[in-house]
PDB file of N, CA and C in Angstrom:
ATOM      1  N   UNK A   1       0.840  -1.173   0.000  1.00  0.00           N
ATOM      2  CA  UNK A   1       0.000   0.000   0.000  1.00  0.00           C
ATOM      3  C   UNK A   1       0.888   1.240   0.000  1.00  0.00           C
ATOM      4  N   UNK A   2       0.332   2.443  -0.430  1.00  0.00           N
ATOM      5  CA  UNK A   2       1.647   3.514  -1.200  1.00  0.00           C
ATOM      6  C   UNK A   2       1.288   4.378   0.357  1.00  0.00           C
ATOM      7  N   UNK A   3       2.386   4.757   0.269  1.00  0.00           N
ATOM      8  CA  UNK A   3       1.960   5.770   1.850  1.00  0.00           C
ATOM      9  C   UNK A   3       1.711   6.988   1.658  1.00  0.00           C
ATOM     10  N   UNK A   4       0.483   7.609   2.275  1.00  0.00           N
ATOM     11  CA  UNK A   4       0.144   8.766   2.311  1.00  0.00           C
ATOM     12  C   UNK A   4       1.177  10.000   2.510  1.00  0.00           C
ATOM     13  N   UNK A   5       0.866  10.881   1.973  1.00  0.00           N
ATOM     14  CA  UNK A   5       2.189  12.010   2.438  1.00  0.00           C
ATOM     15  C   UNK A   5       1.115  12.963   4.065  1.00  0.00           C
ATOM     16  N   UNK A   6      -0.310  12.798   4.075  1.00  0.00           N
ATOM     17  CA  UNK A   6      -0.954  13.196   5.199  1.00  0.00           C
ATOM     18  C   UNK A   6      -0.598  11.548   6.208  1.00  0.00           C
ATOM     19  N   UNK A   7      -0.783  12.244   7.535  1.00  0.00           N
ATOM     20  CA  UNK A   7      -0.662  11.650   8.513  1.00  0.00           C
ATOM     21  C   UNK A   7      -1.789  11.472   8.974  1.00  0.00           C
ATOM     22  N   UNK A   8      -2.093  10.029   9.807  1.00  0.00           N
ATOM     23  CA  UNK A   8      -3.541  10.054  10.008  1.00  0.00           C
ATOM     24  C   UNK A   8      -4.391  11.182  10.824  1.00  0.00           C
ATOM     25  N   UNK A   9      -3.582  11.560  11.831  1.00  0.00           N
ATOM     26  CA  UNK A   9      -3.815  12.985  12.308  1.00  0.00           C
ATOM     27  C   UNK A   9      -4.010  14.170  11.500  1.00  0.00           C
ATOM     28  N   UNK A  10      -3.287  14.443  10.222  1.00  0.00           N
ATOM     29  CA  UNK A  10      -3.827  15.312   9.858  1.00  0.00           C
ATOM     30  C   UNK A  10      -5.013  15.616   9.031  1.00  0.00           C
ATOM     31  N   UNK A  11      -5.543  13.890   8.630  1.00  0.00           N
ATOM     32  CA  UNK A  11      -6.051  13.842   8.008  1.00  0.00           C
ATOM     33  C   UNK A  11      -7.818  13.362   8.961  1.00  0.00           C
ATOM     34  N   UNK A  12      -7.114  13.261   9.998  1.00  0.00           N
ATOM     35  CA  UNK A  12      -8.971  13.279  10.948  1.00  0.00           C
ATOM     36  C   UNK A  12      -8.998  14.616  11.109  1.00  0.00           C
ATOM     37  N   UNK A  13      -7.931  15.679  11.191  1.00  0.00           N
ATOM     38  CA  UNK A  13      -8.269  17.156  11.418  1.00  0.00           C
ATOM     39  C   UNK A  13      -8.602  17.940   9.994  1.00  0.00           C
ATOM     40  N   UNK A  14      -8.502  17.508   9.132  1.00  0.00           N
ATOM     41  CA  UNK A  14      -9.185  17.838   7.641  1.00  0.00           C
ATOM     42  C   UNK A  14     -10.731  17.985   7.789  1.00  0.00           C
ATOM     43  N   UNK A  15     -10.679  16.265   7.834  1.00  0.00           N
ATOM     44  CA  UNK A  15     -12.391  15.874   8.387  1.00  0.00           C
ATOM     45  C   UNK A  15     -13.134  16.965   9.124  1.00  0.00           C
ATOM     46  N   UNK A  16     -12.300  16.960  10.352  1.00  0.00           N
ATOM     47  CA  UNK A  16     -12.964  17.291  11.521  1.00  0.00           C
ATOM     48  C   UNK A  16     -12.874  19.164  10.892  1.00  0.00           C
ATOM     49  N   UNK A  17     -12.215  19.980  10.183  1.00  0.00           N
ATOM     50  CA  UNK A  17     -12.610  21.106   9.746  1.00  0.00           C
ATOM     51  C   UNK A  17     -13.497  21.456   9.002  1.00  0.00           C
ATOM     52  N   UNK A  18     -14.069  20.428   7.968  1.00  0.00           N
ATOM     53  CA  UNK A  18     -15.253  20.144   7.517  1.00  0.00           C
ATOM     54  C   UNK A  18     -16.247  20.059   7.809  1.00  0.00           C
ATOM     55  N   UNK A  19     -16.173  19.318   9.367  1.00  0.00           N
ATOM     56  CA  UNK A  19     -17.681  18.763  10.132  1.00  0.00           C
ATOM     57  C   UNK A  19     -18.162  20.106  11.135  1.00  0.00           C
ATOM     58  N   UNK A  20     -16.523  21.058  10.849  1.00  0.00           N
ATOM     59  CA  UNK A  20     -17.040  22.016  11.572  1.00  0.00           C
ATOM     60  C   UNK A  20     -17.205  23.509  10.822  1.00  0.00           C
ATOM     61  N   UNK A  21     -17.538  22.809   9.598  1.00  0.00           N
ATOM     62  CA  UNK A  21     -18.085  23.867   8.990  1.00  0.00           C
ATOM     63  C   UNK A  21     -17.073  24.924   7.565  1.00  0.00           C
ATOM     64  N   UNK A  22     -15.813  24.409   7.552  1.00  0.00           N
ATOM     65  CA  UNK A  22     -14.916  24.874   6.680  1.00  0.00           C
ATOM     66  C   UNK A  22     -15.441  24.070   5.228  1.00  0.00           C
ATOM     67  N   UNK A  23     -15.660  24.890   4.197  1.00  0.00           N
ATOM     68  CA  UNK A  23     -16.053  23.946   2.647  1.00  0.00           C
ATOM     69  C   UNK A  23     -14.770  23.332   2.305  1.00  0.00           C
ATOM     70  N   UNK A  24     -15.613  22.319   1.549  1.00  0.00           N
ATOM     71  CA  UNK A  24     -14.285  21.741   0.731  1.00  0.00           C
ATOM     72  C   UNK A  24     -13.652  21.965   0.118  1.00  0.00           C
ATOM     73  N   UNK A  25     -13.750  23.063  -1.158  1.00  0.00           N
ATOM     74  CA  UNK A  25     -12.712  23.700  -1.774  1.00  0.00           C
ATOM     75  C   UNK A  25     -12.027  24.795  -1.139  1.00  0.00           C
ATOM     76  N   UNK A  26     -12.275  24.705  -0.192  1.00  0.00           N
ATOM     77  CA  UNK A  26     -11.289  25.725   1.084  1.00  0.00           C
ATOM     78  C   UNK A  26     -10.401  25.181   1.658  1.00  0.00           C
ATOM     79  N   UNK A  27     -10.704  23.853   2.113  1.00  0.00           N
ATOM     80  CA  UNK A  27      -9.418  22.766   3.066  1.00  0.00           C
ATOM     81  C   UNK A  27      -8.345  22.525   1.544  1.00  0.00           C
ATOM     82  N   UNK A  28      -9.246  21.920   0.367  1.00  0.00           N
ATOM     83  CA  UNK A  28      -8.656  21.385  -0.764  1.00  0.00           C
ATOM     84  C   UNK A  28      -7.381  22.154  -1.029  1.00  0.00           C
ATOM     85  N   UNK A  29      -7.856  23.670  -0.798  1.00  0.00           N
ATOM     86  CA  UNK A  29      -6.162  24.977  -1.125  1.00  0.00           C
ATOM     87  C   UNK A  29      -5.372  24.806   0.190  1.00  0.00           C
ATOM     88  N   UNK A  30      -5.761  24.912   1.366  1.00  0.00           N
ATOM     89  CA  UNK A  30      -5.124  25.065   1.882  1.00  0.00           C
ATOM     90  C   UNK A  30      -4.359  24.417   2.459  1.00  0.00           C
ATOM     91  N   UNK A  31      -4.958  22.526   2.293  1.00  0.00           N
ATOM     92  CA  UNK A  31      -4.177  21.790   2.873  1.00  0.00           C
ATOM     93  C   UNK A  31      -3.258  20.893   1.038  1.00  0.00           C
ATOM     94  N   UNK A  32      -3.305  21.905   0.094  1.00  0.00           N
ATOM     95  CA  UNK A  32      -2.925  21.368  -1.397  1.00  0.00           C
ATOM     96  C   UNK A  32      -3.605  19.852  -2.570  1.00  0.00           C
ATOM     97  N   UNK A  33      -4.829  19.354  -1.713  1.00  0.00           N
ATOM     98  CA  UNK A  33      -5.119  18.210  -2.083  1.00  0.00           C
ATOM     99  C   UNK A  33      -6.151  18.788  -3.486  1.00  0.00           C
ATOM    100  N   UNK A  34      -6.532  17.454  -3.748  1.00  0.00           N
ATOM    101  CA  UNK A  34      -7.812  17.325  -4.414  1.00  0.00           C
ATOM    102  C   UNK A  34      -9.082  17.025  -3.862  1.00  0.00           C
ATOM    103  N   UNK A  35     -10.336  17.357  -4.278  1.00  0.00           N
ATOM    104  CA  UNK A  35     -11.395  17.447  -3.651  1.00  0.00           C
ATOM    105  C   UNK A  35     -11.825  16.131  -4.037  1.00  0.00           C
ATOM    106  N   UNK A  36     -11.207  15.236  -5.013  1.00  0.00           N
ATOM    107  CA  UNK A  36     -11.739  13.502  -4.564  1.00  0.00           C
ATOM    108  C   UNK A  36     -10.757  13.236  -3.621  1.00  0.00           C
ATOM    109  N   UNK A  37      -9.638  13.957  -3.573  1.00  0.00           N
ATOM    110  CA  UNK A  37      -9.011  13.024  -2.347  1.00  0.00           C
ATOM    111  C   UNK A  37      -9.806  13.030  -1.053  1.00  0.00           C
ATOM    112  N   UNK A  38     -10.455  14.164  -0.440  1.00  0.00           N
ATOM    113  CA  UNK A  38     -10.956  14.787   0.625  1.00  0.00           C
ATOM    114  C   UNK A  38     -12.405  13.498   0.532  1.00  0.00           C
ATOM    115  N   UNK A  39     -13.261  13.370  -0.392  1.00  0.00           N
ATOM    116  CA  UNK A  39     -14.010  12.581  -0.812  1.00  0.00           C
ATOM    117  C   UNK A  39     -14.101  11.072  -0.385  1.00  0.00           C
ATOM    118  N   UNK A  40     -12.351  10.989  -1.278  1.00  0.00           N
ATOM    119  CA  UNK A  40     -12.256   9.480  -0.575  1.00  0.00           C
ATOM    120  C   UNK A  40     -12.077   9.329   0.950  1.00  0.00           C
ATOM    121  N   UNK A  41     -10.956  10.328   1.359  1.00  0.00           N
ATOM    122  CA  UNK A  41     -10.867  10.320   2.933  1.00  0.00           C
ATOM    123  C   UNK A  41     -12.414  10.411   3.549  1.00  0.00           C
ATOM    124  N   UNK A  42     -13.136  11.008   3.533  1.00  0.00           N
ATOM    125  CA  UNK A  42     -14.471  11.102   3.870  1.00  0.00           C
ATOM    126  C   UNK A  42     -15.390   9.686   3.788  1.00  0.00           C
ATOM    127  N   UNK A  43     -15.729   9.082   3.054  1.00  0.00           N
ATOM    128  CA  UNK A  43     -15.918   7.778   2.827  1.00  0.00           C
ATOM    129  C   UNK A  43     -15.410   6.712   3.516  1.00  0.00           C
ATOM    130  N   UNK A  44     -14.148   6.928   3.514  1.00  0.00           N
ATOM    131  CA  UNK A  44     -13.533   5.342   4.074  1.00  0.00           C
ATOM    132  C   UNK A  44     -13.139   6.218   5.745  1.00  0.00           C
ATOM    133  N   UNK A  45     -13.046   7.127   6.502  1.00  0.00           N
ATOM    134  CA  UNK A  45     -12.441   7.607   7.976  1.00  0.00           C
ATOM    135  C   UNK A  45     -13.508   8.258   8.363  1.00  0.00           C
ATOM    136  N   UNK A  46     -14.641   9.071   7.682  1.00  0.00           N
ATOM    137  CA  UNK A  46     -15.667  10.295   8.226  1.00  0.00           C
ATOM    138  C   UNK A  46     -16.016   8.921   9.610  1.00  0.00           C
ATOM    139  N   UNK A  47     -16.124   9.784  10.732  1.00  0.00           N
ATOM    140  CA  UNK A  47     -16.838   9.229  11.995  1.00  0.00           C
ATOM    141  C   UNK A  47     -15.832   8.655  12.768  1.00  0.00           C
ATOM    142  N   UNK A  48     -14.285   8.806  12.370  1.00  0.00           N
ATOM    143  CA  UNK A  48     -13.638   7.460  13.694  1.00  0.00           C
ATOM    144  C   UNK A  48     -12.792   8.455  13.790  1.00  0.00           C
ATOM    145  N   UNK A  49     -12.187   7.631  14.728  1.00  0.00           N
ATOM    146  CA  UNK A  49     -11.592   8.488  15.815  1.00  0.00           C
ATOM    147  C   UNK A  49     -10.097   8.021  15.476  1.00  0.00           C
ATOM    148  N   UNK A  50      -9.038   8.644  15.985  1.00  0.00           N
ATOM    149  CA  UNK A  50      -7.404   7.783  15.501  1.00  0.00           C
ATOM    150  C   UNK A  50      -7.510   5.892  16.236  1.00  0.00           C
ATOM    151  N   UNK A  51      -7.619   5.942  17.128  1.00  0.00           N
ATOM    152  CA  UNK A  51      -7.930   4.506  17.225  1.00  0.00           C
ATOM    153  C   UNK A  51      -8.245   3.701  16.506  1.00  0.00           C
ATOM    154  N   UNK A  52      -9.171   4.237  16.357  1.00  0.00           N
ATOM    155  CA  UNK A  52     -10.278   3.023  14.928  1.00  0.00           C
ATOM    156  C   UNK A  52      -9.599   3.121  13.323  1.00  0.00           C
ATOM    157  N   UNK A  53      -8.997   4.387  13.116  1.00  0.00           N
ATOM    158  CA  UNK A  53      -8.455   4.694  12.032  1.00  0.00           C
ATOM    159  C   UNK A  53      -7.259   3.512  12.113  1.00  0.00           C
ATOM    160  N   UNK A  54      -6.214   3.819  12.867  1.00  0.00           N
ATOM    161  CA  UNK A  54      -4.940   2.887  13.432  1.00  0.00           C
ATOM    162  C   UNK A  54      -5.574   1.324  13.191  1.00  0.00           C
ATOM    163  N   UNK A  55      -7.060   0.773  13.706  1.00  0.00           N
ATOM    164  CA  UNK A  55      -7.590  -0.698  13.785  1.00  0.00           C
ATOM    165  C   UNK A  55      -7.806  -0.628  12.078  1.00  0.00           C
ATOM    166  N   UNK A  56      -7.953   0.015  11.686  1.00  0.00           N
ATOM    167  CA  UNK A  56      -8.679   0.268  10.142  1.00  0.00           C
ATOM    168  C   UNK A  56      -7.561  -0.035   9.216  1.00  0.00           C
ATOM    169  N   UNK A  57      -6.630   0.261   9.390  1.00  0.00           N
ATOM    170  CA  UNK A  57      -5.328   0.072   8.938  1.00  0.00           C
ATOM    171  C   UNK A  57      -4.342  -1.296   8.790  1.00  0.00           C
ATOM    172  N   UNK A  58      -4.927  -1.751  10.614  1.00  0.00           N
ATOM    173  CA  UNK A  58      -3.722  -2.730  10.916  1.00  0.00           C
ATOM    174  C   UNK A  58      -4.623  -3.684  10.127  1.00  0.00           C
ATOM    175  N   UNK A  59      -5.889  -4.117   9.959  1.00  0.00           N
ATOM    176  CA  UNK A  59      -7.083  -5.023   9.942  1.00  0.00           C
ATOM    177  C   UNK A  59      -6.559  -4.917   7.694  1.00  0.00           C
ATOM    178  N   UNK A  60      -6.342  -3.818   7.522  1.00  0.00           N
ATOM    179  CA  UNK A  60      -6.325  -3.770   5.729  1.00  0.00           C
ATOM    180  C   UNK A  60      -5.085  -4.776   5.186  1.00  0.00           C
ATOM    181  N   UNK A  61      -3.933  -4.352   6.454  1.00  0.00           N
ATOM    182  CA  UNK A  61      -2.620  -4.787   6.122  1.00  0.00           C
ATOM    183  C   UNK A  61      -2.635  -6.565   6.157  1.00  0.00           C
ATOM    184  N   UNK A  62      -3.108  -6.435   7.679  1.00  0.00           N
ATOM    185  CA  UNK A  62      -3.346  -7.929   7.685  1.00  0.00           C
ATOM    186  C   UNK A  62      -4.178  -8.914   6.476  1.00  0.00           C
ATOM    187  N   UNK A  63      -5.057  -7.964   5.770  1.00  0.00           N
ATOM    188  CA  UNK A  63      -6.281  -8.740   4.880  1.00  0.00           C
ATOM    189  C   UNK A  63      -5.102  -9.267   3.700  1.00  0.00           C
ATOM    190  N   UNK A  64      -4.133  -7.971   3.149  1.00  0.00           N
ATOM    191  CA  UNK A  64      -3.483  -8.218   2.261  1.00  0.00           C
ATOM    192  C   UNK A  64      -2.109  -9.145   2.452  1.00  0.00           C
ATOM    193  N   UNK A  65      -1.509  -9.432   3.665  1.00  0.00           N
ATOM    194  CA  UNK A  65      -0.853 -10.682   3.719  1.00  0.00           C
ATOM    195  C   UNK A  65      -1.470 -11.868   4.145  1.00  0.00           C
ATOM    196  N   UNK A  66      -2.479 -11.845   4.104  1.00  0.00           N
ATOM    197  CA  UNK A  66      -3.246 -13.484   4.305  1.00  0.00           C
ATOM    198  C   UNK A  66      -4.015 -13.609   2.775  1.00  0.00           C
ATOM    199  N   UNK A  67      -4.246 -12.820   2.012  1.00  0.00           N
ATOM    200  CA  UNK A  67      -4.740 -12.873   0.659  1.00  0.00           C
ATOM    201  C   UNK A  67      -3.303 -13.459  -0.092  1.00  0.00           C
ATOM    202  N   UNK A  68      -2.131 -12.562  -0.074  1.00  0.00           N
ATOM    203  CA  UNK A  68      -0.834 -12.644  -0.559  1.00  0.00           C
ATOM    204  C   UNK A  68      -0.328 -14.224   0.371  1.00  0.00           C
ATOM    205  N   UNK A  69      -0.488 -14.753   1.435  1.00  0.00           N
ATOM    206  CA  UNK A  69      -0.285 -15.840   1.916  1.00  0.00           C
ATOM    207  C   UNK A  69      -1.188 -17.095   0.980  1.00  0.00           C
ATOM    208  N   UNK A  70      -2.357 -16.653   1.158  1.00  0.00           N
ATOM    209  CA  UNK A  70      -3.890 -17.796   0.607  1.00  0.00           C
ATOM    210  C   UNK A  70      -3.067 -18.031  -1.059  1.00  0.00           C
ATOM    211  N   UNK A  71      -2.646 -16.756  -2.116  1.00  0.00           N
ATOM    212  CA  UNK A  71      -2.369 -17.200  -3.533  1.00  0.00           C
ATOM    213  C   UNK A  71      -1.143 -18.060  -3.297  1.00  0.00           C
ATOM    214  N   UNK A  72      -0.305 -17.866  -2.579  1.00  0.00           N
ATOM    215  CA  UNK A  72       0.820 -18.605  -2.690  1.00  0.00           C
ATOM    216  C   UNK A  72       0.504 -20.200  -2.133  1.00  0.00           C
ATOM    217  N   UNK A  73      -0.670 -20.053  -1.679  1.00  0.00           N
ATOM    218  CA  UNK A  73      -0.663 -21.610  -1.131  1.00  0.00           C
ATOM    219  C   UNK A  73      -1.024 -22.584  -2.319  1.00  0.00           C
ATOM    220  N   UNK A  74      -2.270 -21.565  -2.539  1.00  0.00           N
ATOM    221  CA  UNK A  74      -2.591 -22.188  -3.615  1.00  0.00           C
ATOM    222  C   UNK A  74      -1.899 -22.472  -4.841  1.00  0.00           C
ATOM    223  N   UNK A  75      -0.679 -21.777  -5.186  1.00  0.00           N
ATOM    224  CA  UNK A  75      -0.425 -21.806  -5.942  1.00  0.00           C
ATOM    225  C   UNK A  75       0.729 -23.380  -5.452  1.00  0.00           C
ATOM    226  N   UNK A  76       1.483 -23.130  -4.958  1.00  0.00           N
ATOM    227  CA  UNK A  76       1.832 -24.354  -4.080  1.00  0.00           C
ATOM    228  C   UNK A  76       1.490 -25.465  -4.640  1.00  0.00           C
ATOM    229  N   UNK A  77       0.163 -25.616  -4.448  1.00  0.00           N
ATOM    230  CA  UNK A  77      -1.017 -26.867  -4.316  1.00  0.00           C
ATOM    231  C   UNK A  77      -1.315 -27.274  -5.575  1.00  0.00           C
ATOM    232  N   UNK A  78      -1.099 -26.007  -6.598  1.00  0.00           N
ATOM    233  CA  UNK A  78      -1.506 -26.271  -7.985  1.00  0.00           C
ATOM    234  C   UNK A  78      -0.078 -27.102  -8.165  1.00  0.00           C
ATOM    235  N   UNK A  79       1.002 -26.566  -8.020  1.00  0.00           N
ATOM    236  CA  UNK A  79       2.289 -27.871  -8.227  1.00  0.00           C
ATOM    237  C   UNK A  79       2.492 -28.776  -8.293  1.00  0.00           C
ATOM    238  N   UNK A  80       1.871 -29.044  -6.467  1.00  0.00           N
ATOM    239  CA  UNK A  80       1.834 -30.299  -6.096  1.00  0.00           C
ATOM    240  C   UNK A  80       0.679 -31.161  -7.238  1.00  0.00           C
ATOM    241  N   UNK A  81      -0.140 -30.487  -7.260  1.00  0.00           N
ATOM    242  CA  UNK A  81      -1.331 -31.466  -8.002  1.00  0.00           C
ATOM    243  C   UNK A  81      -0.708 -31.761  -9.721  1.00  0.00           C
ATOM    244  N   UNK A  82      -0.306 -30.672 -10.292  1.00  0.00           N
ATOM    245  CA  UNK A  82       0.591 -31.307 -11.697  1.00  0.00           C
ATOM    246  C   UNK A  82       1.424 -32.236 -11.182  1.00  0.00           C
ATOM    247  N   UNK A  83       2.437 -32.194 -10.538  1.00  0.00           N
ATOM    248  CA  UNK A  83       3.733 -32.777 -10.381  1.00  0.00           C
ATOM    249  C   UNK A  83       3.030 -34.703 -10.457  1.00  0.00           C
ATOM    250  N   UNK A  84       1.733 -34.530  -9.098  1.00  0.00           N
ATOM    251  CA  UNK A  84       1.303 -35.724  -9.062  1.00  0.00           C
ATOM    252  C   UNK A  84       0.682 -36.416 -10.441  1.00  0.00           C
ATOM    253  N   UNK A  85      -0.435 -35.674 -10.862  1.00  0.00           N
ATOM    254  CA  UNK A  85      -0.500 -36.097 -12.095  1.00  0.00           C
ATOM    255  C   UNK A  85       0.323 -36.074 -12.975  1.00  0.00           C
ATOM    256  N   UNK A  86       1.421 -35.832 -12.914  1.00  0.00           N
ATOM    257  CA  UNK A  86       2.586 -36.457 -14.538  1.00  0.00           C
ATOM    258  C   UNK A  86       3.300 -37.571 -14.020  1.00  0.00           C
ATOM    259  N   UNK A  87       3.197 -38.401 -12.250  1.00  0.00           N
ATOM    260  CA  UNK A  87       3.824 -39.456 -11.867  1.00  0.00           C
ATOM    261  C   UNK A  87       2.765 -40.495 -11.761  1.00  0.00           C
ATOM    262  N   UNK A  88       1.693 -40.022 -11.402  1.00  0.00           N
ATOM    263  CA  UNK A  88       0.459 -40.956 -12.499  1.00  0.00           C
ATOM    264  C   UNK A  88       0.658 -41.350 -13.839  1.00  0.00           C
ATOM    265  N   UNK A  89       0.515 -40.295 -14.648  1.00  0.00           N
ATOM    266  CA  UNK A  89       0.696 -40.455 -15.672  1.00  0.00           C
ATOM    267  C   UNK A  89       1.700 -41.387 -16.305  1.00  0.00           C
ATOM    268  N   UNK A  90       3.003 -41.166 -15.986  1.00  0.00           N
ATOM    269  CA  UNK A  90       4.246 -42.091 -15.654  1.00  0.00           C
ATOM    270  C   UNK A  90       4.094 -43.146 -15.095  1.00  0.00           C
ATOM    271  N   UNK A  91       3.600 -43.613 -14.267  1.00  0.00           N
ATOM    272  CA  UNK A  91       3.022 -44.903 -13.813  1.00  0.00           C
ATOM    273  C   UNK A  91       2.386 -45.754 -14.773  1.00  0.00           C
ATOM    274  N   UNK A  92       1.379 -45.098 -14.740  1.00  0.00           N
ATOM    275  CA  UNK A  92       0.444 -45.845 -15.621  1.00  0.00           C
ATOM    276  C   UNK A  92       0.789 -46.575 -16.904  1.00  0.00           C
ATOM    277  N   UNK A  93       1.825 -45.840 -17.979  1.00  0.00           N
ATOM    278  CA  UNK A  93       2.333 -45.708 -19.045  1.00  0.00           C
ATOM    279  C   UNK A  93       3.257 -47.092 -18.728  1.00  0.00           C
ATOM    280  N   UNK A  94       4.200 -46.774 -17.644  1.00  0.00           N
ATOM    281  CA  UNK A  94       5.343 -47.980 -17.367  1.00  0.00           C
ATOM    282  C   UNK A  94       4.625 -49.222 -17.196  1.00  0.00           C
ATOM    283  N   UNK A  95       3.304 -49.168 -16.124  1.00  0.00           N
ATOM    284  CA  UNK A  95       2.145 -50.338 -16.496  1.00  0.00           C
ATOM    285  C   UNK A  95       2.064 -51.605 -17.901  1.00  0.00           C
ATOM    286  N   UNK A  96       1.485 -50.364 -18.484  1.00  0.00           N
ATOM    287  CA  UNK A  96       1.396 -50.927 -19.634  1.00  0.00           C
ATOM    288  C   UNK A  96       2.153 -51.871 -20.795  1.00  0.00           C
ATOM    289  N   UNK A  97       3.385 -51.019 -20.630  1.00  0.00           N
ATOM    290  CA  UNK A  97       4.983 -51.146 -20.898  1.00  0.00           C
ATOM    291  C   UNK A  97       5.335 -52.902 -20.333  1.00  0.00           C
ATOM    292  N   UNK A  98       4.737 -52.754 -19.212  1.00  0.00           N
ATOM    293  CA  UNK A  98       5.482 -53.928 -18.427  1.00  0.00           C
ATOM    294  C   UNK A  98       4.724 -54.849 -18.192  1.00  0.00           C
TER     295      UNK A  98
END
């Protein structure tokens, strides 16, 4: 995941200048962003607090090394399962053979 150049702090105090009434193309100049960035931040953080933001985070990281763990297993497994079927295959053949 690419790292933000805002800090999660500065980016619940974005929020939180918003909720208190600053527009969005006002934070957008002054804090240099884009108004989908503010958008997306709004969507995925509006309502939590740094805690939950911090759980929000550790919970994403974790999803993506057990996803990145799960393909490699599988992929693993796909090996194992060719490897077996071409010593079947090989078997069978010498069978015949013999």
């Amino acid at each position: 995941m690419r790292k933000s150049r805002y800090t999660d702090r500065q980016i619940l105090a974005i929020l939180k200048q918003n909720e208190n009434g600053v527009p969005v193309p006002e934070l957008c100049r002054e804090h240099g962003m884009s108004s989908a960035q503010f958008y997306k931040w709004r969507a995925k953080f509006g309502g939590m607090d740094a805690s939950m933001m911090k759980r929000l985070k550790e919970l994403e990281d974790e999803n993506k090394r057990l996803k990145k763990m799960y393909a490699e297993e599988r992929l693993k497994a796909e090996i194992r399962k060719e490897a077996l079927e071409g010593k079947l295959k090989s078997h069978l053949s010498a069978r015949k053979m013999g």
